[in-house]
Protein backbone atom coordinates (compact mmCIF):
# COMPACT_ATOMS: atom_id res chain seq x y z
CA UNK A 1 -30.59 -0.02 -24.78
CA UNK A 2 -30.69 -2.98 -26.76
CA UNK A 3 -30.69 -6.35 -24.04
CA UNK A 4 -30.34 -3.92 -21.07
CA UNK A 5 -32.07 -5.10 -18.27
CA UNK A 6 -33.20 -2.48 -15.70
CA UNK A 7 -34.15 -3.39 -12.96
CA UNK A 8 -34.83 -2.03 -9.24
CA UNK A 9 -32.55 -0.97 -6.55
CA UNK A 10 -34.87 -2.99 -4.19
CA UNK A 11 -34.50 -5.73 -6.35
CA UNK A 12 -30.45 -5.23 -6.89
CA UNK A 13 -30.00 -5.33 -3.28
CA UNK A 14 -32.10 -8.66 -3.42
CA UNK A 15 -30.03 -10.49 -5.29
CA UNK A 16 -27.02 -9.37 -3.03
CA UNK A 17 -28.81 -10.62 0.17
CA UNK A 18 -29.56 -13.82 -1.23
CA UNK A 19 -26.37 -14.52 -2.65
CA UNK A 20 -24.69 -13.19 0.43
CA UNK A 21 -26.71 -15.75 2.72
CA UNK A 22 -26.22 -18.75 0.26
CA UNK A 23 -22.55 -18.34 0.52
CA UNK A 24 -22.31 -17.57 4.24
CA UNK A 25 -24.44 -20.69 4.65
CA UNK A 26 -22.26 -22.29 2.37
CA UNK A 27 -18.50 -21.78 4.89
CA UNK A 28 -21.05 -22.42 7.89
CA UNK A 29 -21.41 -25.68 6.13
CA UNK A 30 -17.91 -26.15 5.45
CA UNK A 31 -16.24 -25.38 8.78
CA UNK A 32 -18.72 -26.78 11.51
CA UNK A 33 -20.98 -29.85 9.75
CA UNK A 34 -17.94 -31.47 7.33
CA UNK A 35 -14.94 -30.61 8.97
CA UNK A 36 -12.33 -31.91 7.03
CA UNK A 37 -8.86 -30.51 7.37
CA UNK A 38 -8.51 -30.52 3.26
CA UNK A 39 -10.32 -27.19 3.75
CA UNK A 40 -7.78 -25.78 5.96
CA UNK A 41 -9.07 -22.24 6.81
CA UNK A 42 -11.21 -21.62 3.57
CA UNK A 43 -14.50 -21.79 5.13
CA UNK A 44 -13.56 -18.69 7.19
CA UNK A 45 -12.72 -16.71 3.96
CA UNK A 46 -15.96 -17.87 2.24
CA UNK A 47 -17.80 -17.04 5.17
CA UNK A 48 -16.28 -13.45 5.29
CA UNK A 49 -16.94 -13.35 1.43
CA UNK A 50 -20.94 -14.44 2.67
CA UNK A 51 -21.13 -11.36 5.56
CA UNK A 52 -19.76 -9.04 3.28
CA UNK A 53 -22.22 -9.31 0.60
CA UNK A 54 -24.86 -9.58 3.21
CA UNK A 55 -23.64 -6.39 4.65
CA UNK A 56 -23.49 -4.41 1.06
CA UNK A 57 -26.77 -5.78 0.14
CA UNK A 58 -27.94 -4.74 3.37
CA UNK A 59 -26.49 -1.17 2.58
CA UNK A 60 -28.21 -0.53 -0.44
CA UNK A 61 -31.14 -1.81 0.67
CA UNK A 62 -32.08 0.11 3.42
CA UNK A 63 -30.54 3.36 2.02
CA UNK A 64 -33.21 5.98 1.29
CA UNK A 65 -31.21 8.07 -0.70
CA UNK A 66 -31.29 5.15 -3.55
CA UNK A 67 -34.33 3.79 -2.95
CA UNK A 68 -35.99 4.93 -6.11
CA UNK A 69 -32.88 4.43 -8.22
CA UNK A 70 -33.00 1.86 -11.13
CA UNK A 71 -29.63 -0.42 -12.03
CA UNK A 72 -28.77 -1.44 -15.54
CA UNK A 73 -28.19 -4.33 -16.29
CA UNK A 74 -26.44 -4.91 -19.92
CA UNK A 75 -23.27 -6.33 -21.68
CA UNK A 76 -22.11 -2.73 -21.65
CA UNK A 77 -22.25 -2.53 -18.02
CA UNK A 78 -20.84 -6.05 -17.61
CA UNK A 79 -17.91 -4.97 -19.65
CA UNK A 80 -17.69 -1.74 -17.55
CA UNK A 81 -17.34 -3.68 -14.91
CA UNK A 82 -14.43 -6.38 -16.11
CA UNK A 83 -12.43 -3.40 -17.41
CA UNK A 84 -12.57 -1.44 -14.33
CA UNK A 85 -11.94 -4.83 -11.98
CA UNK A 86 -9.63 -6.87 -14.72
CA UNK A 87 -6.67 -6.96 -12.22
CA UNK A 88 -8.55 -7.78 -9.11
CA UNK A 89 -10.19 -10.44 -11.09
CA UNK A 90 -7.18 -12.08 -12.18
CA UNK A 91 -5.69 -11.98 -8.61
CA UNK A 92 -8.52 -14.31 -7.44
CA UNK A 93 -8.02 -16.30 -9.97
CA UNK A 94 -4.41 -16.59 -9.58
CA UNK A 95 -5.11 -17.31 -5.91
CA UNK A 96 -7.29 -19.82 -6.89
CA UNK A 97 -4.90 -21.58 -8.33
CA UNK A 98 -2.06 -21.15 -5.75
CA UNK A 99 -4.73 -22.66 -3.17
CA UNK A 100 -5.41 -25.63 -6.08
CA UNK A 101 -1.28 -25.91 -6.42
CA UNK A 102 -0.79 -25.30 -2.53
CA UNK A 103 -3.62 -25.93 0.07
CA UNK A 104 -1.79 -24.42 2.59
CA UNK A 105 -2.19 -20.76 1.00
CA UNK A 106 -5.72 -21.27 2.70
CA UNK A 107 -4.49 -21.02 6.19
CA UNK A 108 -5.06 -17.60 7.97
CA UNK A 109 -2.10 -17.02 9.08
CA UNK A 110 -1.20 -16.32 6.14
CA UNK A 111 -3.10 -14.00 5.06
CA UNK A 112 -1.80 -12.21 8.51
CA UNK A 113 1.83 -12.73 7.39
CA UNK A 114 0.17 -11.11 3.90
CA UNK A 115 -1.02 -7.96 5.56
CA UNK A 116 2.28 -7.71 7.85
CA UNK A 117 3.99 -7.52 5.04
CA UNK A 118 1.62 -4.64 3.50
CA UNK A 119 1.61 -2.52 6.04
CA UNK A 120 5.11 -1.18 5.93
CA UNK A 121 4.21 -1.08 1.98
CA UNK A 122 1.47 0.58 2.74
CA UNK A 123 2.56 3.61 4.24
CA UNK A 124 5.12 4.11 1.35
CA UNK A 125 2.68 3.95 -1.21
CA UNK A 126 0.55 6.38 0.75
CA UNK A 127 3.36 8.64 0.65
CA UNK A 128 4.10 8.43 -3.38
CA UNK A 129 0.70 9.08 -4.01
CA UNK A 130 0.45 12.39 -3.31
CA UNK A 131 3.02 13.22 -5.67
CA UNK A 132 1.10 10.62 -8.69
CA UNK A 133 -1.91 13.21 -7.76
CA UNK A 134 0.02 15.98 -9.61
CA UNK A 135 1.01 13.32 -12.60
CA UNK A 136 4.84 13.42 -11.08
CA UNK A 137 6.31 10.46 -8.97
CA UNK A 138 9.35 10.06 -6.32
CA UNK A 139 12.41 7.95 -7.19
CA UNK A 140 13.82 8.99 -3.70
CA UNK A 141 11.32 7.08 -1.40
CA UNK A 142 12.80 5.10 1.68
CA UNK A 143 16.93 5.44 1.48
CA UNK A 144 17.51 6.79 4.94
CA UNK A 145 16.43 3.46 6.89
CA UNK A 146 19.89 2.84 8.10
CA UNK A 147 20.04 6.36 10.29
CA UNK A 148 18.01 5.05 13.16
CA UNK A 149 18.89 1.74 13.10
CA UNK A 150 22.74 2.99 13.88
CA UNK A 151 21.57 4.84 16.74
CA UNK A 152 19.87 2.50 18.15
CA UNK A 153 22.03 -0.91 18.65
CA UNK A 154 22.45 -2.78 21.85
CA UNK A 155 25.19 -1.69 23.96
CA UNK A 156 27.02 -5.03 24.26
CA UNK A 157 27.07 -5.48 20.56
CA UNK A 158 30.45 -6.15 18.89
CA UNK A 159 30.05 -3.98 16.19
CA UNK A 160 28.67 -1.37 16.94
CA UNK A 161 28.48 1.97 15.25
CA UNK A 162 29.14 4.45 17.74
CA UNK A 163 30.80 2.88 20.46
CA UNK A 164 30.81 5.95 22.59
CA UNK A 165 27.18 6.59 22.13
CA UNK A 166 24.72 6.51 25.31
CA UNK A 167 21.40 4.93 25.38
CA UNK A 168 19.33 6.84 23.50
CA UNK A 169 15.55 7.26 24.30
CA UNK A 170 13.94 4.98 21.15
CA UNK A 171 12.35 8.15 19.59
CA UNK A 172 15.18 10.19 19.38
CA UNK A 173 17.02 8.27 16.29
CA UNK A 174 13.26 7.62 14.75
CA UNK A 175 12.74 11.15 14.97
CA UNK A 176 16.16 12.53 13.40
CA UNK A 177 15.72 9.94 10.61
CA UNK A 178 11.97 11.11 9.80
CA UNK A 179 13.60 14.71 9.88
CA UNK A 180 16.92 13.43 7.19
CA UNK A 181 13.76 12.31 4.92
CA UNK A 182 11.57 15.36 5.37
CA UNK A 183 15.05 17.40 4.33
CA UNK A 184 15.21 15.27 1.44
CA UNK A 185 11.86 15.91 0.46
CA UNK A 186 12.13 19.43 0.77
CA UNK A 187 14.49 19.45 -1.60
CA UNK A 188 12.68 16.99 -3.92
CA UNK A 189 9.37 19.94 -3.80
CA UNK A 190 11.86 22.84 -4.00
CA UNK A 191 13.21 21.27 -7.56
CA UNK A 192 9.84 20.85 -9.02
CA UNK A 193 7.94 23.91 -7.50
CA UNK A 194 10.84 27.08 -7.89
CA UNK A 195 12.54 25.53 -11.26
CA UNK A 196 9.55 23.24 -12.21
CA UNK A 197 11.63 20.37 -13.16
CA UNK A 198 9.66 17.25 -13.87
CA UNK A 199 9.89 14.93 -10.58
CA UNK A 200 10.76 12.18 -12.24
CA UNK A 201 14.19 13.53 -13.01
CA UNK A 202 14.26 16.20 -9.74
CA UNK A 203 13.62 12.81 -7.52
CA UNK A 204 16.16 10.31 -9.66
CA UNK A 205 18.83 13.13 -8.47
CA UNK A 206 17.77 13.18 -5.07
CA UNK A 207 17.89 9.53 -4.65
CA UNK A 208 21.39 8.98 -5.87
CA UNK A 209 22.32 11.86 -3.33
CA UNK A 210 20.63 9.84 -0.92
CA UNK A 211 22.39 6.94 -1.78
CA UNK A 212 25.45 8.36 -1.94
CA UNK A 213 25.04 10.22 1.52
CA UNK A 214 23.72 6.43 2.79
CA UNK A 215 26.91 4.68 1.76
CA UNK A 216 29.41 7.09 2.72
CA UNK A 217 27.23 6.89 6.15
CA UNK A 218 27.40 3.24 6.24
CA UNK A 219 30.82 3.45 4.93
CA UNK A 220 32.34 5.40 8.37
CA UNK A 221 34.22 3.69 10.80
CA UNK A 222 34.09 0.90 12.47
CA UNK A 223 31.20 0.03 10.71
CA UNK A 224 33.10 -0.33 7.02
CA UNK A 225 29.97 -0.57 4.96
CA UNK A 226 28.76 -3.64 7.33
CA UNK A 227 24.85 -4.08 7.66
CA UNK A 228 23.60 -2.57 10.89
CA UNK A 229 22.89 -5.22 13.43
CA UNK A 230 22.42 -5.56 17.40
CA UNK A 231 19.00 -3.62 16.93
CA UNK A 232 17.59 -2.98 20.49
CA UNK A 233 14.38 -5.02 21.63
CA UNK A 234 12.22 -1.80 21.98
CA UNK A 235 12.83 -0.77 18.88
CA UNK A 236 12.16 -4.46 17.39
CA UNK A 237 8.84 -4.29 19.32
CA UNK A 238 7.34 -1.80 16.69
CA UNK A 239 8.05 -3.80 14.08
CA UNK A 240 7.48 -7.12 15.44
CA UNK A 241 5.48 -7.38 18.40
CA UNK A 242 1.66 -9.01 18.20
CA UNK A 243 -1.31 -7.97 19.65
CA UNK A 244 -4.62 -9.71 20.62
CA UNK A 245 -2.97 -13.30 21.25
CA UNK A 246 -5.68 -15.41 22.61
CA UNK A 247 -5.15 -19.20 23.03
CA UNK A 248 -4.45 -20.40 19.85
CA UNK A 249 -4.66 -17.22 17.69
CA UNK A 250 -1.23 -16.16 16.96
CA UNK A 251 -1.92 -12.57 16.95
CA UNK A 252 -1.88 -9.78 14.76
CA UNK A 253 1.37 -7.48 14.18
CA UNK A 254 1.35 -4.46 15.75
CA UNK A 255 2.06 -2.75 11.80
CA UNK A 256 -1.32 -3.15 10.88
CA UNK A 257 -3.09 -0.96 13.11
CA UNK A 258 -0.37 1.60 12.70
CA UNK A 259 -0.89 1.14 8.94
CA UNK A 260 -4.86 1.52 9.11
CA UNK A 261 -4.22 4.60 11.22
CA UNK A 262 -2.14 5.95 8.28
CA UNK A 263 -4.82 5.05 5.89
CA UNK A 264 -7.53 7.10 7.82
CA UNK A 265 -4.85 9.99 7.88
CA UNK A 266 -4.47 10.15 4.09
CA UNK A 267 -8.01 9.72 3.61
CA UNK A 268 -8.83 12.53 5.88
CA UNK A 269 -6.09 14.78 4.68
CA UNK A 270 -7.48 14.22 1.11
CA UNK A 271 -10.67 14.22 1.10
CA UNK A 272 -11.74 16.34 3.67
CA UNK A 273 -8.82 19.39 3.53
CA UNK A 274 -8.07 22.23 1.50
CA UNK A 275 -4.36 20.88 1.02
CA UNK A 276 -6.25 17.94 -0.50
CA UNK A 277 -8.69 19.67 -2.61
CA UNK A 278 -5.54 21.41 -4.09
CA UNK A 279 -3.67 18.35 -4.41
CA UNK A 280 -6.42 16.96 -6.88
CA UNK A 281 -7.07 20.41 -8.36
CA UNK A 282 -3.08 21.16 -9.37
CA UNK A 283 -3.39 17.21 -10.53
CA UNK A 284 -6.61 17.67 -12.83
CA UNK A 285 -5.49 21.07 -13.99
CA UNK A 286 -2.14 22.94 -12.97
CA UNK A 287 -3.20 26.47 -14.63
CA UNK A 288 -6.73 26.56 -13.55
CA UNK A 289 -5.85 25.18 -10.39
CA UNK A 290 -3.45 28.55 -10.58
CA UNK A 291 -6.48 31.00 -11.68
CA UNK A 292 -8.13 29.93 -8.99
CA UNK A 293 -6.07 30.91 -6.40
CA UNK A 294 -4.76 27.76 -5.13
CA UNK A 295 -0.90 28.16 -3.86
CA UNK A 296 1.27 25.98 -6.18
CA UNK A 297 4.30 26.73 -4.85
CA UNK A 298 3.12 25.71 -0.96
CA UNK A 299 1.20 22.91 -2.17
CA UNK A 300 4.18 21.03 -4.30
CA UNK A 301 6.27 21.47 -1.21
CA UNK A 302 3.54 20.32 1.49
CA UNK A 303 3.02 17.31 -0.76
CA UNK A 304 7.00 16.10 -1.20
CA UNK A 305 7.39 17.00 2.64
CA UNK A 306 4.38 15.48 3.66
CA UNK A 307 5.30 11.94 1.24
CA UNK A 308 9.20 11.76 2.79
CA UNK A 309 7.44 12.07 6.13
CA UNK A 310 5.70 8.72 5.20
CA UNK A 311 9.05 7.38 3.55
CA UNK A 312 10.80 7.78 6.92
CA UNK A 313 7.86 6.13 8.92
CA UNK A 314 7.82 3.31 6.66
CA UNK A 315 11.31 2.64 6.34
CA UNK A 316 11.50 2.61 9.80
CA UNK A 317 8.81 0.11 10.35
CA UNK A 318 10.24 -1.88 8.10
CA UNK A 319 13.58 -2.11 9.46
CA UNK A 320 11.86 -2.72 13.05
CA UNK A 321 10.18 -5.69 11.41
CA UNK A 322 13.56 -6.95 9.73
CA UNK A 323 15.69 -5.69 13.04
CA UNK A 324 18.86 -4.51 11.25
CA UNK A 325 19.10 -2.50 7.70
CA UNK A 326 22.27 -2.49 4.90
CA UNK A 327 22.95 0.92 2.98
CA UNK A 328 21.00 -0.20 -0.01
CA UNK A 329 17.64 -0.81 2.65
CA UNK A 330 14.74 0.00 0.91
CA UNK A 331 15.85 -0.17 -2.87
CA UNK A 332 13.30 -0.91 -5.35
CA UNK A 333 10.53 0.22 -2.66
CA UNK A 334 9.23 3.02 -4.64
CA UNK A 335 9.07 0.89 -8.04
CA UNK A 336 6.41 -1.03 -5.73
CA UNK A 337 4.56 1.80 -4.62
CA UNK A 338 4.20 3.27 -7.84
CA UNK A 339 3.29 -0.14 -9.16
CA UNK A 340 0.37 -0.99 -6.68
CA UNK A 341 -0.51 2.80 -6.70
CA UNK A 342 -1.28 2.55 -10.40
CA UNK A 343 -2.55 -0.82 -10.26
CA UNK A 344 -4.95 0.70 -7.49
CA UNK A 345 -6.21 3.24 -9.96
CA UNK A 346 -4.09 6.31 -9.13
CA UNK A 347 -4.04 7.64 -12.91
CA UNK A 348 -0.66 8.63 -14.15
CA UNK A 349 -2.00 11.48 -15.81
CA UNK A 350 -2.89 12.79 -12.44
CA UNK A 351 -5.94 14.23 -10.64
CA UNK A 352 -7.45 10.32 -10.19
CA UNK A 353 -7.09 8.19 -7.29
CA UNK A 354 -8.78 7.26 -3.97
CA UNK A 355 -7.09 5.67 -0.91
CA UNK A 356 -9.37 2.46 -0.87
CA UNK A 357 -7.39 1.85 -4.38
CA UNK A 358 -4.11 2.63 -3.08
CA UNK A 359 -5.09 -0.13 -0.40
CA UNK A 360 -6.03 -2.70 -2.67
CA UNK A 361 -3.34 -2.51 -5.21
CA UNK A 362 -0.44 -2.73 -1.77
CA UNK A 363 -2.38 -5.84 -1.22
CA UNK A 364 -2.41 -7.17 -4.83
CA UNK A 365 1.27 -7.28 -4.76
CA UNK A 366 2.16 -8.45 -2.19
CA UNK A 367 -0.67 -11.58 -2.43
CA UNK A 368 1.27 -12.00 -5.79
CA UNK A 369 4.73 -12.04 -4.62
CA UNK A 370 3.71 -14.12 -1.40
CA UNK A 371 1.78 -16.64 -2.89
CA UNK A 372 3.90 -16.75 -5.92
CA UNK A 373 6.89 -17.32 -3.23
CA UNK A 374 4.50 -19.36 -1.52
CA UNK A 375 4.93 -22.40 -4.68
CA UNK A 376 8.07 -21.68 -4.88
CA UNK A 377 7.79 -20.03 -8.29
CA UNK A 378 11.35 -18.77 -9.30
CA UNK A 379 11.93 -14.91 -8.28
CA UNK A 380 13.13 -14.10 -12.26
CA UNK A 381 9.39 -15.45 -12.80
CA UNK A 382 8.04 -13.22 -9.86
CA UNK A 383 9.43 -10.01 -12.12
CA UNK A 384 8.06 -11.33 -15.35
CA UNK A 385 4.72 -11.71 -13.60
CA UNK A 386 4.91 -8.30 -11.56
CA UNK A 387 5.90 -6.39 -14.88
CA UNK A 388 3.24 -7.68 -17.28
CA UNK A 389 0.70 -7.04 -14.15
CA UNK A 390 1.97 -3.44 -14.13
CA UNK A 391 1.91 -2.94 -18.26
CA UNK A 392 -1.52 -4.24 -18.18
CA UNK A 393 -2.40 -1.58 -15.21
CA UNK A 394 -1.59 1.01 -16.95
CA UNK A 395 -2.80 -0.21 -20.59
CA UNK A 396 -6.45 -0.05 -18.61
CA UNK A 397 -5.86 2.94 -17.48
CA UNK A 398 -4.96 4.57 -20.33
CA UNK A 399 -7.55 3.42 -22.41
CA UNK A 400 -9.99 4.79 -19.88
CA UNK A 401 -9.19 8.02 -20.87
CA UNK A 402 -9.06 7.42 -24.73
CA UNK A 403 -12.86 6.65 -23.94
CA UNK A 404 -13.75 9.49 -22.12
């Protein structure tokens, strides 16, 4: 063991609960007794910070199951623990340091403009997963944004795409659009299930179809490749509208409930179906996945069907939230999703990932390219920072393996 510490579960949970209350005590401190504006809306995080280690050591403490367990304490396990947490840990500390640069980055709104901006991101990601689960990826992700929005313009609007066109019921165009990307991904699973062509080039074809379908869309008249504006208000009000606005709370965007409902979805669907169980099994290992008797075939398509379904949702969101979309709407979208996907510890070699990851690497990119917008750090920077972040991802992750 050599200067391995083990000590108690009881005793683990301890040191939670006490460090938990000292913090909490800490914000409580900060935000009612000093006061002082400098703090902006820091004492609320630290307080949160203070509840939720209360709450974990609270967890472990009173959980049976564990009671008798014994935690080791060691430099091994230390290191363990930077390796596996290296790129959260360096977010803090680069938010650290945005808050030191900017004290504003404290306030809480934004950290809601941070999670309005996630959710759309969210769903995407949620959607390219499945297809990382089976070490492939989609290149195709999020190129048919523009179909609804051209349905679904005001009828006084000067340019609008189909003059002729009545008023459409809202869910109509969202519908047909979610269908164009489901009939994308059908073809995207058909590629890589019949001919078993690797997704990375049966998607990269797909998406230039896509694109090239988009633009000669966008392209018809009397639209002339023009970006789609003149969005109607209730389509706007699923991307933009607020809920729970009391006095001076500004309310949080109706995106991230819809998001969090999308989370418990792909949770469920993975961890508590057979689709799911085969998603991981063809992931871990295609040919004994194969012996034992899962469907390949069904469960390639199912998972590029069920991913463009989640394109077309959040492409639709998103252009809600933005009220208008150009042909090119939602390029570079999958790059991101693959990127906080991986940096959320979905393995490339496939087989590995959770949702809760998936979650927190969305939200790792977008804290970086918010906060790092936030100081007004040049966007040729924001790449530089957002590939190294990405190389380093997957350098951890790879070396994981080598280990084991």
């Amino acid at each position: 063991m050599g200067n391995a510490k083990i000590i108690s579960n009881k005793k683990y949970s301890e040191m939670f609960l006490i460090m938990g209350a000292i913090i909490l005590a800490l914000g409580i401190i900060l935000k009612f007794v000093l006061d002082r504006a400098v703090f902006y809306d820091l004492p609320i995080y630290i307080m949160l910070i203070g509840a939720g280690l209360l709450i974990y050591g609270a967890r472990r403490f009173f959980d049976k199951k564990n009671s008798n367990m014994e935690v080791e304490i060691s430099t091994k396990t230390a290191k363990n623990f930077l390796t596996n947490n290296a790129i959260i840990i360096a977010l803090l500390a680069l938010v650290v340091v945005i808050m030191i640069i900017q004290p504003r980055f404290m306030q809480y709104q934004v950290a809601l403009d941070i999670l309005t901006q996630s959710s759309t991101r969210m769903i995407i990601a949620l959607g390219i997963c499945f297809t990382l689960l089976i070490a492939g990826t989609d290149l195709s992700a999020g190129r048919m944004v523009g179909l609804a929005t051209s349905m679904l313009q005001t009828a006084d609007y000067a340019n609008r795409f189909f003059p002729d066109l009545p008023q459409l019921a809202v869910i109509i165009p969202i519908v047909a659009a979610i269908v164009a990307c489901m009939i994308f991904g059908c073809i995207n699973g058909f590629l890589v299930a019949k001919y078993d062509m690797h997704p990375f080039i049966a998607t990269l074809a797909v998406q230039v179809i896509v694109y090239g379908v988009c633009s000669l869309y966008f392209d018809m008249a009397p639209n002339r490749s023009q970006p789609i504006g003149g969005v109607r208000p209730d389509f706007i009000f699923w991307g933009q509208h607020k809920l729970f606005q009391i006095g001076d709370f500004p309310g949080i965007s109706i995106l991230v409930p819809i998001a969090l409902a999308f989370v418990i979805l792909v949770w469920f669907i993975l961890n508590k179906t057979v689709f799911g169980k085969n998603v991981y099994a063809i992931g871990g290992n295609r040919e004994a996945a194969i012996v034992s008797g899962v469907n390949v075939f069904a469960t390639i398509m199912g998972i590029f069907i069920f991913a463009s379904f989640l394109y077309g949702v959040g492409g639709i969101l998103e252009a809600a939230r933005t009220a208008g979309a150009p042909n090119n709407y939602g390029n570079g979208y999958e790059l991101d999703a693959i990127a906080a996907c991986v940096v959320g510890g979905v393995s490339l070699n496939g087989g590995v990932g959770k949702v809760g990851g998936i979650v927190s690497g969305v939200l790792i990119f977008t804290v970086i390219q918010y906060g790092l917008q936030f100081i007004a750090v040049s966007p040729m920077w924001q790449q530089v920072i957002k590939g190294v972040i990405i190389a380093v991802a997957v350098a951890i992750d790879l070396s994981k393996y080598r280990r084991k």
